[in-house]
N, C-alpha and C. Protein backbone atom coordinates (compact mmCIF):
# COMPACT_ATOMS: atom_id res chain seq x y z
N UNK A 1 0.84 -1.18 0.00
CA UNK A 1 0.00 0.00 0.00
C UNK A 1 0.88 1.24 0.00
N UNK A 2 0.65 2.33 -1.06
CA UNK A 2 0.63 3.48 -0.80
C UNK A 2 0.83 4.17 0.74
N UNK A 3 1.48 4.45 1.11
CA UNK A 3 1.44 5.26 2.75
C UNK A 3 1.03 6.64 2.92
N UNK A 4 1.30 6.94 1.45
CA UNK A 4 1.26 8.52 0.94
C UNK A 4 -0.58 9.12 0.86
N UNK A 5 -1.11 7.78 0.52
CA UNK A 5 -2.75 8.11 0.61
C UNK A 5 -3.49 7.52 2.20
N UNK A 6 -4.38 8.39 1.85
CA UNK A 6 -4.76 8.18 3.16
C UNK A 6 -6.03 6.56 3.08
N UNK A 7 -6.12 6.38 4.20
CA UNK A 7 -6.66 5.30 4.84
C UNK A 7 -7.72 5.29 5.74
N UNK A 8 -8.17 5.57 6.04
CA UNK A 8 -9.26 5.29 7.35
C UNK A 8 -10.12 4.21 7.35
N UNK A 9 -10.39 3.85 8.81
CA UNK A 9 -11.49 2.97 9.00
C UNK A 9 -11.91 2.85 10.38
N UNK A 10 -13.19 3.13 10.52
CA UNK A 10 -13.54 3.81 11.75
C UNK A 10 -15.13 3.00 12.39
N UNK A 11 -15.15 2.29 13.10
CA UNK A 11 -16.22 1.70 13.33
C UNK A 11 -16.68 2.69 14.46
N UNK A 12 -18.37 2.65 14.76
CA UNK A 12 -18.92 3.52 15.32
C UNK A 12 -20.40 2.42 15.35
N UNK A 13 -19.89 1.81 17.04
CA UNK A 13 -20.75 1.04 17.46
C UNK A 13 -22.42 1.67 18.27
N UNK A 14 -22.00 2.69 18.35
CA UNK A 14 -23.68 3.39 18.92
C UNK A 14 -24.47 3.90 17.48
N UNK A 15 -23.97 4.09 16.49
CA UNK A 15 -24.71 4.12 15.13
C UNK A 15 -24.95 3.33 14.10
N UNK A 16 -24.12 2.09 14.82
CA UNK A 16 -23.88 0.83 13.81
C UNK A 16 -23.24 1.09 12.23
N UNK A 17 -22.42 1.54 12.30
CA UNK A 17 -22.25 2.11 11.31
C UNK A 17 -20.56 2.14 11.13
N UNK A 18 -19.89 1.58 9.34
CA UNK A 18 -18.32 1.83 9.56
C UNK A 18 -18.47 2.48 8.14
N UNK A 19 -17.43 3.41 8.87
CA UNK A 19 -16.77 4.53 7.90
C UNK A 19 -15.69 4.00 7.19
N UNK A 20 -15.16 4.59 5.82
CA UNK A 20 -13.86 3.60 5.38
C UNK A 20 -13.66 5.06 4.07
N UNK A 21 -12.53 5.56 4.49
CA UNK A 21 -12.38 6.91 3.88
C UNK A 21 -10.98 6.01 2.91
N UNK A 22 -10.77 6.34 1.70
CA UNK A 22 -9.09 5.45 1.28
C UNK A 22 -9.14 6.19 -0.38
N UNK A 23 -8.23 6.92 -0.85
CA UNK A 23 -7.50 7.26 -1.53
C UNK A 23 -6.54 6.71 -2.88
N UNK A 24 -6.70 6.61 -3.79
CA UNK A 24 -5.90 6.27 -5.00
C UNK A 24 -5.29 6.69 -5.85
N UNK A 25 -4.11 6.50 -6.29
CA UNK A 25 -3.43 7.27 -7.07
C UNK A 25 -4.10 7.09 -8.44
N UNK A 26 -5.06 7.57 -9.18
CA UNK A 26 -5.69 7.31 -9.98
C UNK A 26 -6.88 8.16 -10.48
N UNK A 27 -7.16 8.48 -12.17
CA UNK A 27 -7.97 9.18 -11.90
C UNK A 27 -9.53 8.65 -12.12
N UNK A 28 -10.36 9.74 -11.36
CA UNK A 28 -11.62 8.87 -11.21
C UNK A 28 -12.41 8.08 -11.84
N UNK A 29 -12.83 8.36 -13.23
CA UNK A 29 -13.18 7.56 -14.56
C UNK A 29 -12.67 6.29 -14.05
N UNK A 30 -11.37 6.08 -13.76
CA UNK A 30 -10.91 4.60 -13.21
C UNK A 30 -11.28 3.57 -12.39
N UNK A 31 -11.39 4.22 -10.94
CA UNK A 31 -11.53 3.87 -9.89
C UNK A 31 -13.56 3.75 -10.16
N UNK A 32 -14.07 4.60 -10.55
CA UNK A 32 -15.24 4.63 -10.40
C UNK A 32 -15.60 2.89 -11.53
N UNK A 33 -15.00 3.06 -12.82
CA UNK A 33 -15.18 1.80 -13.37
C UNK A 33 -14.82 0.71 -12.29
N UNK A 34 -13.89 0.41 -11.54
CA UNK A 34 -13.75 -0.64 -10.63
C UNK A 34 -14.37 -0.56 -9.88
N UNK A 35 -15.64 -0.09 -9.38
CA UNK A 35 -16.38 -0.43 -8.79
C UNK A 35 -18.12 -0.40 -9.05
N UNK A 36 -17.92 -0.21 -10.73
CA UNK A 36 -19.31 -0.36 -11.16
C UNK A 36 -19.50 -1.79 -12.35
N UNK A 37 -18.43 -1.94 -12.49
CA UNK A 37 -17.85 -2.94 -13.87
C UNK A 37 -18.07 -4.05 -13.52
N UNK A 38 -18.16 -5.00 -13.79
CA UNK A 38 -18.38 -6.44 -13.25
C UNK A 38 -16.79 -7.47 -13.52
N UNK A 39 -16.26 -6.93 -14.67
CA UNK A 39 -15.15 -7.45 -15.29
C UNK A 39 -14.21 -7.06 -14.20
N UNK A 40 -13.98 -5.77 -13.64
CA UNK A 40 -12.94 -5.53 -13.17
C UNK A 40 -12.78 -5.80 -11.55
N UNK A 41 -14.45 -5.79 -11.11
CA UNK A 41 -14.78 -5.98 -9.49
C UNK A 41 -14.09 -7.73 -9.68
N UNK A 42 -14.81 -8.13 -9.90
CA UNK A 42 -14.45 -9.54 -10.13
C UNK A 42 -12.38 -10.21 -9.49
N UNK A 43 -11.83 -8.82 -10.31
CA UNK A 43 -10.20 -8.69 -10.03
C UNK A 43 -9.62 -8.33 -9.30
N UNK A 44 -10.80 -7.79 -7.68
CA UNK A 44 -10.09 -7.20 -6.65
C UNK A 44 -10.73 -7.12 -5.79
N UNK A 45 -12.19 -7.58 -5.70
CA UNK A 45 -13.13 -7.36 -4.33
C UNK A 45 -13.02 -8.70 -3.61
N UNK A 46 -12.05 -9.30 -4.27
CA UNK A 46 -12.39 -10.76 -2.72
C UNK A 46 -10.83 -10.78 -1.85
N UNK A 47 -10.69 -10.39 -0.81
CA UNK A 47 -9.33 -10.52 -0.13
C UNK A 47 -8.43 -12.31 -0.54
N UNK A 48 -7.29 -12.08 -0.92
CA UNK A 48 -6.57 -13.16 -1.09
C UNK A 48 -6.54 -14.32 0.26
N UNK A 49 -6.86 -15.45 -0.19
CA UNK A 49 -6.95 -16.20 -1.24
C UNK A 49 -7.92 -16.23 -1.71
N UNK A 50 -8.90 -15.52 -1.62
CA UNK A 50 -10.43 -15.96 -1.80
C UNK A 50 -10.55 -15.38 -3.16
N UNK A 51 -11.60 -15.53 -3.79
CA UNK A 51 -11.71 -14.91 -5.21
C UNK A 51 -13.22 -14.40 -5.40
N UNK A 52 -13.37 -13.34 -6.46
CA UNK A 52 -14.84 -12.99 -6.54
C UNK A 52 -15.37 -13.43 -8.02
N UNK A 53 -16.64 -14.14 -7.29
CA UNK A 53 -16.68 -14.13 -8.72
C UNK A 53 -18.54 -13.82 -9.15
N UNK A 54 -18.76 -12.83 -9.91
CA UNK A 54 -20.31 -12.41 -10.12
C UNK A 54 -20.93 -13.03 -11.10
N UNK A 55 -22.35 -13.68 -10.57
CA UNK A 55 -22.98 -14.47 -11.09
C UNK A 55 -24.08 -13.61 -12.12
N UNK A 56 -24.84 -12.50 -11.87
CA UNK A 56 -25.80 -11.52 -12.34
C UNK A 56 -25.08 -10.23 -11.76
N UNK A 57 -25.18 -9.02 -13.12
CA UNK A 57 -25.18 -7.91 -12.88
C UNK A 57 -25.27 -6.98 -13.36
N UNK A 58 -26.42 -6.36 -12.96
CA UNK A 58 -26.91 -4.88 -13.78
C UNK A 58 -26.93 -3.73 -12.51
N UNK A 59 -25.59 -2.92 -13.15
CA UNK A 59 -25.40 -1.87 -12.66
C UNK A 59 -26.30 -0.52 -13.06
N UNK A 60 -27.71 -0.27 -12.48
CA UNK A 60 -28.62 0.49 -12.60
C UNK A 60 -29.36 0.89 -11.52
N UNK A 61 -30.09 1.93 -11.12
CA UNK A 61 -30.93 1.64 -9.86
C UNK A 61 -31.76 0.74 -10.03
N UNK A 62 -32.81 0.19 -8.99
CA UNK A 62 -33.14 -1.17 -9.12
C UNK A 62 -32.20 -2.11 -9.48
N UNK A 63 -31.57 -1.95 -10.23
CA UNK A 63 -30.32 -3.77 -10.22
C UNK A 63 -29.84 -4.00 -9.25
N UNK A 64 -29.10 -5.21 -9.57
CA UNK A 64 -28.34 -5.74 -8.71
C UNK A 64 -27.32 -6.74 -8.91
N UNK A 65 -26.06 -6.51 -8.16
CA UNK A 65 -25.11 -7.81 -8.13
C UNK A 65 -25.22 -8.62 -7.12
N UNK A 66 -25.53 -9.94 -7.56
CA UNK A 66 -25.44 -11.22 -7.01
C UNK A 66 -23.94 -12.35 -7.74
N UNK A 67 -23.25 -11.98 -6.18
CA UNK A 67 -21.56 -12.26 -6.50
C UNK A 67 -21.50 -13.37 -5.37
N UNK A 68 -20.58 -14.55 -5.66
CA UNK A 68 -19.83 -15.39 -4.26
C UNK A 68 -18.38 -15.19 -4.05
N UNK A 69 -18.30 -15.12 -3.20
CA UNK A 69 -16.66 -15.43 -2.24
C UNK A 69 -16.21 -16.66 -2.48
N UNK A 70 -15.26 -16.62 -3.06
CA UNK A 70 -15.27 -18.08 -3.68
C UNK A 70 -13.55 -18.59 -2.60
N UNK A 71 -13.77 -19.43 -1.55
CA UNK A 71 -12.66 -19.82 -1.06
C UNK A 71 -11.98 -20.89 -1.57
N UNK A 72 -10.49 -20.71 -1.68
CA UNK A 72 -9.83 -21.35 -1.72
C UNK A 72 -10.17 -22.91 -2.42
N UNK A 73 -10.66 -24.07 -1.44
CA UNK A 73 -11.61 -24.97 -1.31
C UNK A 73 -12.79 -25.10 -2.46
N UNK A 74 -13.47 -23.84 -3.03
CA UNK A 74 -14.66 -24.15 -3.94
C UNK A 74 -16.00 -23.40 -3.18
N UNK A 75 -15.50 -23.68 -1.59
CA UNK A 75 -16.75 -23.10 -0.79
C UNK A 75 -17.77 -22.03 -1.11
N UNK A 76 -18.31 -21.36 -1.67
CA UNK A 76 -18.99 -20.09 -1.91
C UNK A 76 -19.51 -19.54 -0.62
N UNK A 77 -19.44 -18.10 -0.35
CA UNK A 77 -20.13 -17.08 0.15
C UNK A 77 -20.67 -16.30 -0.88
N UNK A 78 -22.24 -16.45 -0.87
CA UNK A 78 -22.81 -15.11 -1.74
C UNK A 78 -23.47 -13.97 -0.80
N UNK A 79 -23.45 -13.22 -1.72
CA UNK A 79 -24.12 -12.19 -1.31
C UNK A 79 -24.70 -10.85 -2.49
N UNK A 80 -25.89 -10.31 -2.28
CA UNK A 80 -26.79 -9.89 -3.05
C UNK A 80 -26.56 -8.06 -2.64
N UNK A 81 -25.69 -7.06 -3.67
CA UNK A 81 -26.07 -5.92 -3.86
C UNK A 81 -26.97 -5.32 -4.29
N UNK A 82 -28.08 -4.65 -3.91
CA UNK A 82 -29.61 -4.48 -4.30
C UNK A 82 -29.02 -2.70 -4.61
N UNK A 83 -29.08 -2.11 -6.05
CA UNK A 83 -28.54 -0.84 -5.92
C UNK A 83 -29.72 0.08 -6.28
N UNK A 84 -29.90 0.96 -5.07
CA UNK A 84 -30.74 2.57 -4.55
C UNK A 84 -30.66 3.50 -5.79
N UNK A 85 -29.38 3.82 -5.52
CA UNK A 85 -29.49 5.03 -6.27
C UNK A 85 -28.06 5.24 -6.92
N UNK A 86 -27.62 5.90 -8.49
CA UNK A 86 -26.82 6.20 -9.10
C UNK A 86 -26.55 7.48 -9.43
N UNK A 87 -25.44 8.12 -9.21
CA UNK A 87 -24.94 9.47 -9.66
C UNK A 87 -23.92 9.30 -10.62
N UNK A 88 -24.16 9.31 -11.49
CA UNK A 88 -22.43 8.62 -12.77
C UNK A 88 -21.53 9.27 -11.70
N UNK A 89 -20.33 8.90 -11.60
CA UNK A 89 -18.89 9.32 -11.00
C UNK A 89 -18.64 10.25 -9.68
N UNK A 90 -19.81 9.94 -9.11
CA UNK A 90 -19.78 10.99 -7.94
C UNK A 90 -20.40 10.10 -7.20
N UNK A 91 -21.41 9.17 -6.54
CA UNK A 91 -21.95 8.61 -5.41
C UNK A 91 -23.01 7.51 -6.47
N UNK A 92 -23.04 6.21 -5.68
CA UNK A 92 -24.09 5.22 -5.80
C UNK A 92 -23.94 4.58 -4.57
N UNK A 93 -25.34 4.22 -4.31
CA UNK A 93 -25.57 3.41 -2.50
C UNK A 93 -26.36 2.20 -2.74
N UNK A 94 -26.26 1.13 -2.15
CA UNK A 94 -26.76 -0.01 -2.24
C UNK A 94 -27.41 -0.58 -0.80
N UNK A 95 -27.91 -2.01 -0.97
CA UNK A 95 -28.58 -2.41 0.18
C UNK A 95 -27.63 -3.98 0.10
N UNK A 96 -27.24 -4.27 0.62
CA UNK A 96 -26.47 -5.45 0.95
C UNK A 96 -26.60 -6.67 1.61
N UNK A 97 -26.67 -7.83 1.34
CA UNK A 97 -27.13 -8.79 2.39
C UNK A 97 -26.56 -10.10 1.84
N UNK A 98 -26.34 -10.53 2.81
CA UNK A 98 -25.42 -12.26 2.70
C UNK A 98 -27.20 -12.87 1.96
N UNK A 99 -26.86 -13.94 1.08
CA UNK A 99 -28.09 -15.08 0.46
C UNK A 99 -27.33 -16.43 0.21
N UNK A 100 -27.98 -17.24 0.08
CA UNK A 100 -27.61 -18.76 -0.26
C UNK A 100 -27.51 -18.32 -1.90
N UNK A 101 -27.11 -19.83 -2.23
CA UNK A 101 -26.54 -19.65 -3.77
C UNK A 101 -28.20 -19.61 -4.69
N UNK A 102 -29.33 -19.64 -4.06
CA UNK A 102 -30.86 -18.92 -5.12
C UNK A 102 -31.21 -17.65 -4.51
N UNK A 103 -30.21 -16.92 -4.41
CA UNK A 103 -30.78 -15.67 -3.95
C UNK A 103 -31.12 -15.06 -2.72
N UNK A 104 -31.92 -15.99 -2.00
CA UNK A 104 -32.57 -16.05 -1.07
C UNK A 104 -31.62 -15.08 0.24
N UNK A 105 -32.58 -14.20 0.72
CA UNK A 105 -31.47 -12.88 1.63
C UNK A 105 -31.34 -13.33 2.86
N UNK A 106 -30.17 -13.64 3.20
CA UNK A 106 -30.05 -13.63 4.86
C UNK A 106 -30.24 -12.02 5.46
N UNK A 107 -31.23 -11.91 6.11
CA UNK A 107 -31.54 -10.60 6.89
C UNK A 107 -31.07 -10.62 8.43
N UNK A 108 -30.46 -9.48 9.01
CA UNK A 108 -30.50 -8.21 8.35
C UNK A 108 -29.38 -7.87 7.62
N UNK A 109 -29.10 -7.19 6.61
CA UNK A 109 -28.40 -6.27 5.91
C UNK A 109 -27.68 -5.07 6.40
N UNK A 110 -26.78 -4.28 5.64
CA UNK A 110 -26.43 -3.18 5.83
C UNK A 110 -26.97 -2.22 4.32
N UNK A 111 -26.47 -0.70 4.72
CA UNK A 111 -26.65 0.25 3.43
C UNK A 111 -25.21 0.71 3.27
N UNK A 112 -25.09 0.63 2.08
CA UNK A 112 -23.79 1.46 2.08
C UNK A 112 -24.28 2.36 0.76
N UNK A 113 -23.28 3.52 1.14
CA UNK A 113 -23.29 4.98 0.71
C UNK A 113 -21.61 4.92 0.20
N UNK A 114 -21.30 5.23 -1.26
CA UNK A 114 -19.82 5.00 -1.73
C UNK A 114 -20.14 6.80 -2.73
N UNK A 115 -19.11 7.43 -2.48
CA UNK A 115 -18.88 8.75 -2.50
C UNK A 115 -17.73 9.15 -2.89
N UNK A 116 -17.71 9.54 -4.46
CA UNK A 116 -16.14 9.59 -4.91
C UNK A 116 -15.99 10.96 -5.74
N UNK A 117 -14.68 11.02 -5.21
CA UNK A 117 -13.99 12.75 -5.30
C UNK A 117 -12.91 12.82 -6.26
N UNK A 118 -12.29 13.42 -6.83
CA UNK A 118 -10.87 13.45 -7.48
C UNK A 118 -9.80 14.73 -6.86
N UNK A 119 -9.09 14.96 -6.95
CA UNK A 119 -8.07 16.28 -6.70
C UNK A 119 -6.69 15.85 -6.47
N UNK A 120 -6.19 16.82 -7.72
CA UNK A 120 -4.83 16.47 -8.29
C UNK A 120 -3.98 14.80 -8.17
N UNK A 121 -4.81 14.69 -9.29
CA UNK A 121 -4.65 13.29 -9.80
C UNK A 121 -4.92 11.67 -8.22
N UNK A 122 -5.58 12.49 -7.60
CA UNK A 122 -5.54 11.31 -6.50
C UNK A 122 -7.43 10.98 -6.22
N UNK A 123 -7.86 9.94 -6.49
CA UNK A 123 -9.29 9.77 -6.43
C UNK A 123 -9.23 9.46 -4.34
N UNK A 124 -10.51 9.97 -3.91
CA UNK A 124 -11.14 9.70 -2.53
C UNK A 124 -12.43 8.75 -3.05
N UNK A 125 -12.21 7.99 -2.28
CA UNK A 125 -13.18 6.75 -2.16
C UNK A 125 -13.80 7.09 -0.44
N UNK A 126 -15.22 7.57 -0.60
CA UNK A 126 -15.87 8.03 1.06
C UNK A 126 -16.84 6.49 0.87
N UNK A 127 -16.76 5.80 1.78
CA UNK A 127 -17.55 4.63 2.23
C UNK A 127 -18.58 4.77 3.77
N UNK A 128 -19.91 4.52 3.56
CA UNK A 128 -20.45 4.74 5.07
C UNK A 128 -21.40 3.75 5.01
N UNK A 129 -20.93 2.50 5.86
CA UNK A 129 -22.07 1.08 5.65
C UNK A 129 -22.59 1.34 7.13
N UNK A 130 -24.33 1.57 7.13
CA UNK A 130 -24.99 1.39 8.33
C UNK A 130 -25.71 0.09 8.36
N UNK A 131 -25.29 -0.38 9.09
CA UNK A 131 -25.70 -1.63 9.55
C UNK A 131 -26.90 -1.77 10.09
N UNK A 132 -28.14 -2.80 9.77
CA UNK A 132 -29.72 -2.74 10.47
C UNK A 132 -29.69 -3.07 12.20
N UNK A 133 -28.39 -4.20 12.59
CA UNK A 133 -28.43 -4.37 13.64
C UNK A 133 -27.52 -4.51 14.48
N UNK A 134 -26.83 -4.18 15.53
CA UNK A 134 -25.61 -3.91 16.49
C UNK A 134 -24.90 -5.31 16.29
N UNK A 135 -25.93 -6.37 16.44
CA UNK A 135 -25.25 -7.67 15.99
C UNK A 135 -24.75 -8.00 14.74
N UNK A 136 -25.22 -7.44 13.29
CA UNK A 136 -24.57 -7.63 12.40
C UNK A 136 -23.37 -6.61 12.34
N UNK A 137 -23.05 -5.89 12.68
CA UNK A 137 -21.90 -4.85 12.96
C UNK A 137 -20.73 -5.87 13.27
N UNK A 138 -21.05 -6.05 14.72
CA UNK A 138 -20.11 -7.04 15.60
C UNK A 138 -20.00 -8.56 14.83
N UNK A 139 -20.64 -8.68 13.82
CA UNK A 139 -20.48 -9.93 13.25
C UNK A 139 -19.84 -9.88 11.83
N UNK A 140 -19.64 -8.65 11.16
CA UNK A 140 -18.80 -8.11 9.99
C UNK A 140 -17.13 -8.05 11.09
N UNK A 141 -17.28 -7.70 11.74
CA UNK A 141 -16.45 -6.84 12.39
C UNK A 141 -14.86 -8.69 13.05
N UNK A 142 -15.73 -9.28 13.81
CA UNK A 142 -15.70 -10.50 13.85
C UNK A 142 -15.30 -11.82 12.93
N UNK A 143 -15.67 -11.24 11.88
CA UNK A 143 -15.63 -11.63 10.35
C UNK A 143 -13.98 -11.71 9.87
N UNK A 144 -13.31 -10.18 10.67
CA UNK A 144 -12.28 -10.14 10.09
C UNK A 144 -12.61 -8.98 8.86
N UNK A 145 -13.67 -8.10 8.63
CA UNK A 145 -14.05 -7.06 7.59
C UNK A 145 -13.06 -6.79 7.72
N UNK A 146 -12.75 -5.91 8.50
CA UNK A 146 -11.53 -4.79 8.90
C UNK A 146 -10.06 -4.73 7.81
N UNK A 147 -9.68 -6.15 8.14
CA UNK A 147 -8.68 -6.73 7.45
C UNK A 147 -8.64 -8.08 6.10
N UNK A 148 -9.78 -7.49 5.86
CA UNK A 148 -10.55 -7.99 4.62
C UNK A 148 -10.14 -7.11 3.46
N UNK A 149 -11.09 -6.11 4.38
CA UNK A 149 -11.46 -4.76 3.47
C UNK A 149 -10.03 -3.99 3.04
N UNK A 150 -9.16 -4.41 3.69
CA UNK A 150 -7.65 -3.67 3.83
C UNK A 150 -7.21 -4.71 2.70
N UNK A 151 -7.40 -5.47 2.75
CA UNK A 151 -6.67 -7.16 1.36
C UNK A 151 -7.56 -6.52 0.46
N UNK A 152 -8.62 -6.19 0.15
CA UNK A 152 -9.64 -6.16 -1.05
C UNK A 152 -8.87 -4.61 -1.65
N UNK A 153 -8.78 -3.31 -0.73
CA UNK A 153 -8.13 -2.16 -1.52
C UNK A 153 -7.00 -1.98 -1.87
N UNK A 154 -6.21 -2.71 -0.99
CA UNK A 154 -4.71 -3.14 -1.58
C UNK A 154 -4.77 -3.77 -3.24
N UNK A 155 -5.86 -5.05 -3.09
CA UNK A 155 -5.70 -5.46 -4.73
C UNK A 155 -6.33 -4.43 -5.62
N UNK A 156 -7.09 -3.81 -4.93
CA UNK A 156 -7.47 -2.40 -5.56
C UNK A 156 -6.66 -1.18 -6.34
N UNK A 157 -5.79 -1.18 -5.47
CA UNK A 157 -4.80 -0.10 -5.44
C UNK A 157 -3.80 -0.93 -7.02
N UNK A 158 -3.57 -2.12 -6.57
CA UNK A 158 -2.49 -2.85 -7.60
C UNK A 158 -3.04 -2.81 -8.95
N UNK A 159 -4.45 -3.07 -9.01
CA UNK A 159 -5.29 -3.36 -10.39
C UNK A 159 -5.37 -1.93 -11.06
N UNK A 160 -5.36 -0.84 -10.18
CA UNK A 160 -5.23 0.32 -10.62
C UNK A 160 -4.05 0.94 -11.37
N UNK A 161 -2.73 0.57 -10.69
CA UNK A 161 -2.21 0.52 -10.98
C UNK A 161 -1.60 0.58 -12.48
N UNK A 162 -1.67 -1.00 -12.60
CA UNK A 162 -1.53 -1.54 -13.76
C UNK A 162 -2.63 -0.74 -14.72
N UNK A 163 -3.81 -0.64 -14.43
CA UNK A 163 -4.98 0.11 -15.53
C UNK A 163 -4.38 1.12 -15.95
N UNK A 164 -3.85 2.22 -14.97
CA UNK A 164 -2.99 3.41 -15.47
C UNK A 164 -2.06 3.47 -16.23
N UNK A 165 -1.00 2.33 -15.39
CA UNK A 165 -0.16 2.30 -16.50
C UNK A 165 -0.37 2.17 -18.17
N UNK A 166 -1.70 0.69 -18.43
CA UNK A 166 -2.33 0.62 -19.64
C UNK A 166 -2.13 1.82 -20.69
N UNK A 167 -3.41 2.95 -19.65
CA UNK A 167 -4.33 4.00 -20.58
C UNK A 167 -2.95 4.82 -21.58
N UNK A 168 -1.94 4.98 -19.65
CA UNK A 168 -0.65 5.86 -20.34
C UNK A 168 0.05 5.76 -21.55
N UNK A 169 0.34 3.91 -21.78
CA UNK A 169 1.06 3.50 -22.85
C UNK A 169 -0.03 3.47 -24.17
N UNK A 170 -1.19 3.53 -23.73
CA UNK A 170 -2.01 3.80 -25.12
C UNK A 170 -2.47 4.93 -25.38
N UNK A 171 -2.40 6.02 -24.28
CA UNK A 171 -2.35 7.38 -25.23
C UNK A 171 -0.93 7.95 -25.35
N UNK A 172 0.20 7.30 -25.35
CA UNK A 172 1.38 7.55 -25.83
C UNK A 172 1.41 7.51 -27.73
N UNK A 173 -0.15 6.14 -28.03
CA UNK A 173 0.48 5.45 -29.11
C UNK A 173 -0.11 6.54 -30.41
């Protein structure tokens, strides 16, 4: 990781709610595709060793991604992004919830609110997941999120990387 960008992650157990503020050397058009794209989420949202892999996805309000955690083993974790609302390149928020492999929602859920900035060449990624219940908080949290979520933006940061480098060598050509 970058040391130079910033990082945060801030749980806030009387609102149920974690904050996750994190920074990329990258510009936004980029970062915003990695997290609306299905091709590219696929290349960095599951912490190593685990892998992501999305089964359905329409990035629209009303849509949704229905993706598994695919461990090591074969095991699947799914889980169902139900998406609110879209702003092209500035904010989209979703409704979130663990499901078995037909969909089916393990309740309760969280909301998350994803909020993205650019300035001088460095994208802000603002994250704010409120959680429905104190127990699912403590059970993300428990989970190992924390240091999940830290493996998932790291491959973030790397995939970016490399994308940049891409665009550079092809508007060189």
């Amino acid at each position: 990781m970058n040391n130079d960008l910033l990082f945060d992650f801030i749980v806030d157990k009387p609102t149920k709610t974690v904050t996750i503020n994190r920074e990329f050397a990258a510009e936004l058009p980029l970062v915003w595709d990695a997290y609306t794209k299905q091709e590219l989420l696929d290349q960095w949202w599951a912490p190593k060793p685990f892998a992501s892999r999305t089964k359905a996805m329409d990035f629209s309000e009303g849509g949704r991604r229905f993706y598994a955690m695919v461990m090591p083993d074969g095991a699947e974790r799914w889980s169902v992004q139900k998406y609110k609302s879209i702003t092209p390149k500035s904010n989209f928020k979703f409704f979130n919830a663990f499901a078995d492999e037909n969909e089916n929602l393990e309740l309760p859920g969280s909301d998350w609110d994803l909020n993205f900035s650019e300035e001088d060449g460095k994208t802000k990624v603002s994250i704010s997941i409120y959680n429905e219940s104190l127990e699912r908080l403590e059970r993300m949290i428990e989970m190992g999120f924390k240091e999940g979520t830290s493996m998932q933006l790291n491959n973030l940061e790397d995939l970016l990387k490399k994308l940049s480098q891409a665009q550079k060598e092809e508007r060189k050509k």
